[in-house]
N, C-alpha and C. Protein backbone atom coordinates (compact mmCIF):
# COMPACT_ATOMS: atom_id res chain seq x y z
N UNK A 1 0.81 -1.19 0.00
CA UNK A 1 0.00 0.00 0.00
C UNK A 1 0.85 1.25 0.00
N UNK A 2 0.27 2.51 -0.01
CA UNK A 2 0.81 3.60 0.12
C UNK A 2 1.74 4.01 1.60
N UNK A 3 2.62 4.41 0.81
CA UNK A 3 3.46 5.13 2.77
C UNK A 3 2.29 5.80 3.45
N UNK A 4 2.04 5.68 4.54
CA UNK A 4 1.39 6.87 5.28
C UNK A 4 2.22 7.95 5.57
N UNK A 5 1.67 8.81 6.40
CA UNK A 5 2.54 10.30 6.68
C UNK A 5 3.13 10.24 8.04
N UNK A 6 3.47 9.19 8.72
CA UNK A 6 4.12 9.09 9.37
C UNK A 6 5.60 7.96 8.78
N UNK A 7 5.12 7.05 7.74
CA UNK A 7 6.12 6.83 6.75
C UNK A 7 7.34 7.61 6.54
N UNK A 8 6.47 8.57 5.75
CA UNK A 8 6.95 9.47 5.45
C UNK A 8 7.95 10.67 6.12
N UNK A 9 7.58 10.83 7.18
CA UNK A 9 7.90 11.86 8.34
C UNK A 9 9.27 11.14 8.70
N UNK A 10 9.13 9.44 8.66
CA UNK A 10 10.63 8.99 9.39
C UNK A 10 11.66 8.63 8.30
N UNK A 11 10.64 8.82 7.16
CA UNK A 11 12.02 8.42 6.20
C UNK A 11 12.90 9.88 6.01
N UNK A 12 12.20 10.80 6.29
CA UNK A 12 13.01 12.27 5.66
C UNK A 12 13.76 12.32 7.39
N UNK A 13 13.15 11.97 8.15
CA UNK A 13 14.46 12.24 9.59
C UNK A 13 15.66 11.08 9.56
N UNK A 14 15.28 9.68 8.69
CA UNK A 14 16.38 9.14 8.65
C UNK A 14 16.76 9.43 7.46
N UNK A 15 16.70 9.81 6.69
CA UNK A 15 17.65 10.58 5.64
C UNK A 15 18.58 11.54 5.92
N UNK A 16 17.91 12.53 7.36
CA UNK A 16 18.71 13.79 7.75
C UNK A 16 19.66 13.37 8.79
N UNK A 17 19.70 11.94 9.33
CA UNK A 17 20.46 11.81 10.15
C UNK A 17 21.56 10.76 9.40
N UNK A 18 21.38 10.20 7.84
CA UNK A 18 22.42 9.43 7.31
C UNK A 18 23.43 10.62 6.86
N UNK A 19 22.64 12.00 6.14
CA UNK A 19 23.33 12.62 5.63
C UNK A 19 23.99 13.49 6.58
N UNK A 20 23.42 13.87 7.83
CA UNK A 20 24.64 14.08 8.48
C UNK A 20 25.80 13.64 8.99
N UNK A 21 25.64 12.33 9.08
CA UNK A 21 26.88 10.86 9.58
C UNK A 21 27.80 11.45 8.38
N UNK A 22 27.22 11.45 7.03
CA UNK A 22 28.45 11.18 6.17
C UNK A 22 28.94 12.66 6.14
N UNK A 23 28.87 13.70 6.32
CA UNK A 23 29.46 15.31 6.45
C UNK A 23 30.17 15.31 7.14
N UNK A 24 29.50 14.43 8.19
CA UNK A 24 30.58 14.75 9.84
C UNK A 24 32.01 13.71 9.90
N UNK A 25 31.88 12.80 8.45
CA UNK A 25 32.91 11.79 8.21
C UNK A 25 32.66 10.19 9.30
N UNK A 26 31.14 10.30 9.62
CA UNK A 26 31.16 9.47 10.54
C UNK A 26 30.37 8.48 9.20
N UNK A 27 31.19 7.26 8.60
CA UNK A 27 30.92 6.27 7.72
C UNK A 27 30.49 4.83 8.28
N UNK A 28 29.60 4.08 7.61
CA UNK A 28 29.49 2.59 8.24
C UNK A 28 28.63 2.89 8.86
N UNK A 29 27.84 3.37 8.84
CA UNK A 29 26.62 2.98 10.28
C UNK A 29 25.15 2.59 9.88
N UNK A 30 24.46 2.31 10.63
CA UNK A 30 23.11 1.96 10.62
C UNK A 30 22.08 3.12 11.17
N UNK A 31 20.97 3.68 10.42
CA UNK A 31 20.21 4.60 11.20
C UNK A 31 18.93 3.64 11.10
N UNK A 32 18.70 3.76 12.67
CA UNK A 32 17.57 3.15 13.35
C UNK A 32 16.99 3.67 14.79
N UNK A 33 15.79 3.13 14.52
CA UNK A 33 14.82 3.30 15.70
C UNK A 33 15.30 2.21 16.96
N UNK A 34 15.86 3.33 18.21
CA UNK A 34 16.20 2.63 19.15
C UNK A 34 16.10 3.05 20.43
N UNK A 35 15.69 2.14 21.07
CA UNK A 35 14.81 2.83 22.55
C UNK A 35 14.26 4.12 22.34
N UNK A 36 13.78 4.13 21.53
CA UNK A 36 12.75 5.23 21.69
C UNK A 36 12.72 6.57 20.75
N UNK A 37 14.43 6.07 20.09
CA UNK A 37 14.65 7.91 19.11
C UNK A 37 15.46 7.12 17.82
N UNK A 38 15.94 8.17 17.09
CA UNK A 38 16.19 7.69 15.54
C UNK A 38 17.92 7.63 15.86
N UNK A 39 18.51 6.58 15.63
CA UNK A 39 20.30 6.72 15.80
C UNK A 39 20.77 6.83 15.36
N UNK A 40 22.24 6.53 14.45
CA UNK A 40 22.78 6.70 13.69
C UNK A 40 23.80 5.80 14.23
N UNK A 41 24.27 4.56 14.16
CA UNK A 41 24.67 3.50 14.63
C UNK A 41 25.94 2.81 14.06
N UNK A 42 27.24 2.31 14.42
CA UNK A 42 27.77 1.76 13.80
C UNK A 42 27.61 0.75 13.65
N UNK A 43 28.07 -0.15 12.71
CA UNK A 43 27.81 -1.31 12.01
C UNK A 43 28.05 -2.46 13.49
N UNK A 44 29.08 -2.06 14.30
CA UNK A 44 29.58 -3.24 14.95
C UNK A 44 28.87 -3.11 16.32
N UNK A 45 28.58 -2.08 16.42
CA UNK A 45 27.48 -1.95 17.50
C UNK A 45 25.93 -2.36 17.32
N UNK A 46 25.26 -1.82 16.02
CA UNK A 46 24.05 -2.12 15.98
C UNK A 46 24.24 -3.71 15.94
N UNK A 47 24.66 -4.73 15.23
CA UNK A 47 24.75 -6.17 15.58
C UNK A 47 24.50 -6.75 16.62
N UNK A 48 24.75 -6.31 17.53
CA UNK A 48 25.06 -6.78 19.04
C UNK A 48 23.44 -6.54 19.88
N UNK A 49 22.89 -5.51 19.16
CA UNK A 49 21.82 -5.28 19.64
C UNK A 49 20.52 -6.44 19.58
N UNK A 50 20.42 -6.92 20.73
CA UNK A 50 19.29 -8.03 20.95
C UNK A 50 17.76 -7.56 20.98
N UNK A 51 16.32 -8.25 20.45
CA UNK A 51 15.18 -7.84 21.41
C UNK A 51 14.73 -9.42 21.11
N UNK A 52 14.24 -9.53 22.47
CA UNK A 52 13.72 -11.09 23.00
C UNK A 52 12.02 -11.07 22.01
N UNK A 53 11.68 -12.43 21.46
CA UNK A 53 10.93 -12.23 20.84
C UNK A 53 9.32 -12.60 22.04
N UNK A 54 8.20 -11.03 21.26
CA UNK A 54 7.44 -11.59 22.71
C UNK A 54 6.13 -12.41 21.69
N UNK A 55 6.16 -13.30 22.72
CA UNK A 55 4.98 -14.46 22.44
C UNK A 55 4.07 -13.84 22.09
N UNK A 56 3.27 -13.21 22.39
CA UNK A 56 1.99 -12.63 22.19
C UNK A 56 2.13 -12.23 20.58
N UNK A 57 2.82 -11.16 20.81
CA UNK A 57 2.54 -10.40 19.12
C UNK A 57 2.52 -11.27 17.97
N UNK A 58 4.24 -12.35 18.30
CA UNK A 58 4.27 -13.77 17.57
C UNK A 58 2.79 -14.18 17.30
N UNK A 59 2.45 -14.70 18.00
CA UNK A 59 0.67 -15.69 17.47
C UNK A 59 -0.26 -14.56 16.66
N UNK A 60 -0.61 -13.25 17.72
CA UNK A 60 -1.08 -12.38 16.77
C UNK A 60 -0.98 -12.14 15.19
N UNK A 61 -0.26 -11.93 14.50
CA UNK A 61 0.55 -12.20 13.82
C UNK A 61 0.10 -13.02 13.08
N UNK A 62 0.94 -14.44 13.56
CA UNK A 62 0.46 -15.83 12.55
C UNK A 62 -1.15 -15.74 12.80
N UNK A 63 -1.84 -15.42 13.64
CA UNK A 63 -3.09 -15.57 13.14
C UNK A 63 -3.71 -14.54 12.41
N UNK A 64 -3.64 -13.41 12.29
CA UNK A 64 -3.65 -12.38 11.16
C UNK A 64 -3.18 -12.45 9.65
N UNK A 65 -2.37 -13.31 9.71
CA UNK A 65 -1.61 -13.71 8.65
C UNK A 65 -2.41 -14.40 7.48
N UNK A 66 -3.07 -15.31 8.75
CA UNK A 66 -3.62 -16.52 8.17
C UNK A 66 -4.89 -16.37 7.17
C-alpha cells in the first residue's frame, strides 16, 4: 500500500540523520529506531543489539496472517 505520513515523516528524519553521519565523516553505520529515538549506529554496534521475541505479538501475527 501507500506510505502513510508518518512513513513518510521517518524516512526524511532518517535521511537527515544518514546525511549528516556522512558530512561529519562518521561512515558505516546503521540509522535506526532505538529505545525510543532515531540513531545513527555503527555497524559493529548495531549487531550486538538483541530484542527477546514476545509471544503474544508472535501468534497475533500468525493468526492475522492466516
Amino acid at each position: 500500500g501507500a506510505p502513510s505520513a508518518m512513513d513518510a515523516i521517518m524516512a526524511a528524519r532518517m535521511s537527515e540523520l544518514a546525511i549528516d553521519a556522512l558530512l561529519d565523516d562518521r561512515d558505516n553505520r546503521i540509522i535506526g529506531y532505538v529505545d525510543g529515538a532515531l540513531r545513527g549506529l555503527p555497524y559493529k554496534e548495531a549487531k550486538e543489539i538483541t530484542y527477546p521475541i514476545q509471544e503474544e505479538q508472535y501468534e497475533l501475527v500468525s493468526i492475522l496472517s492466516s
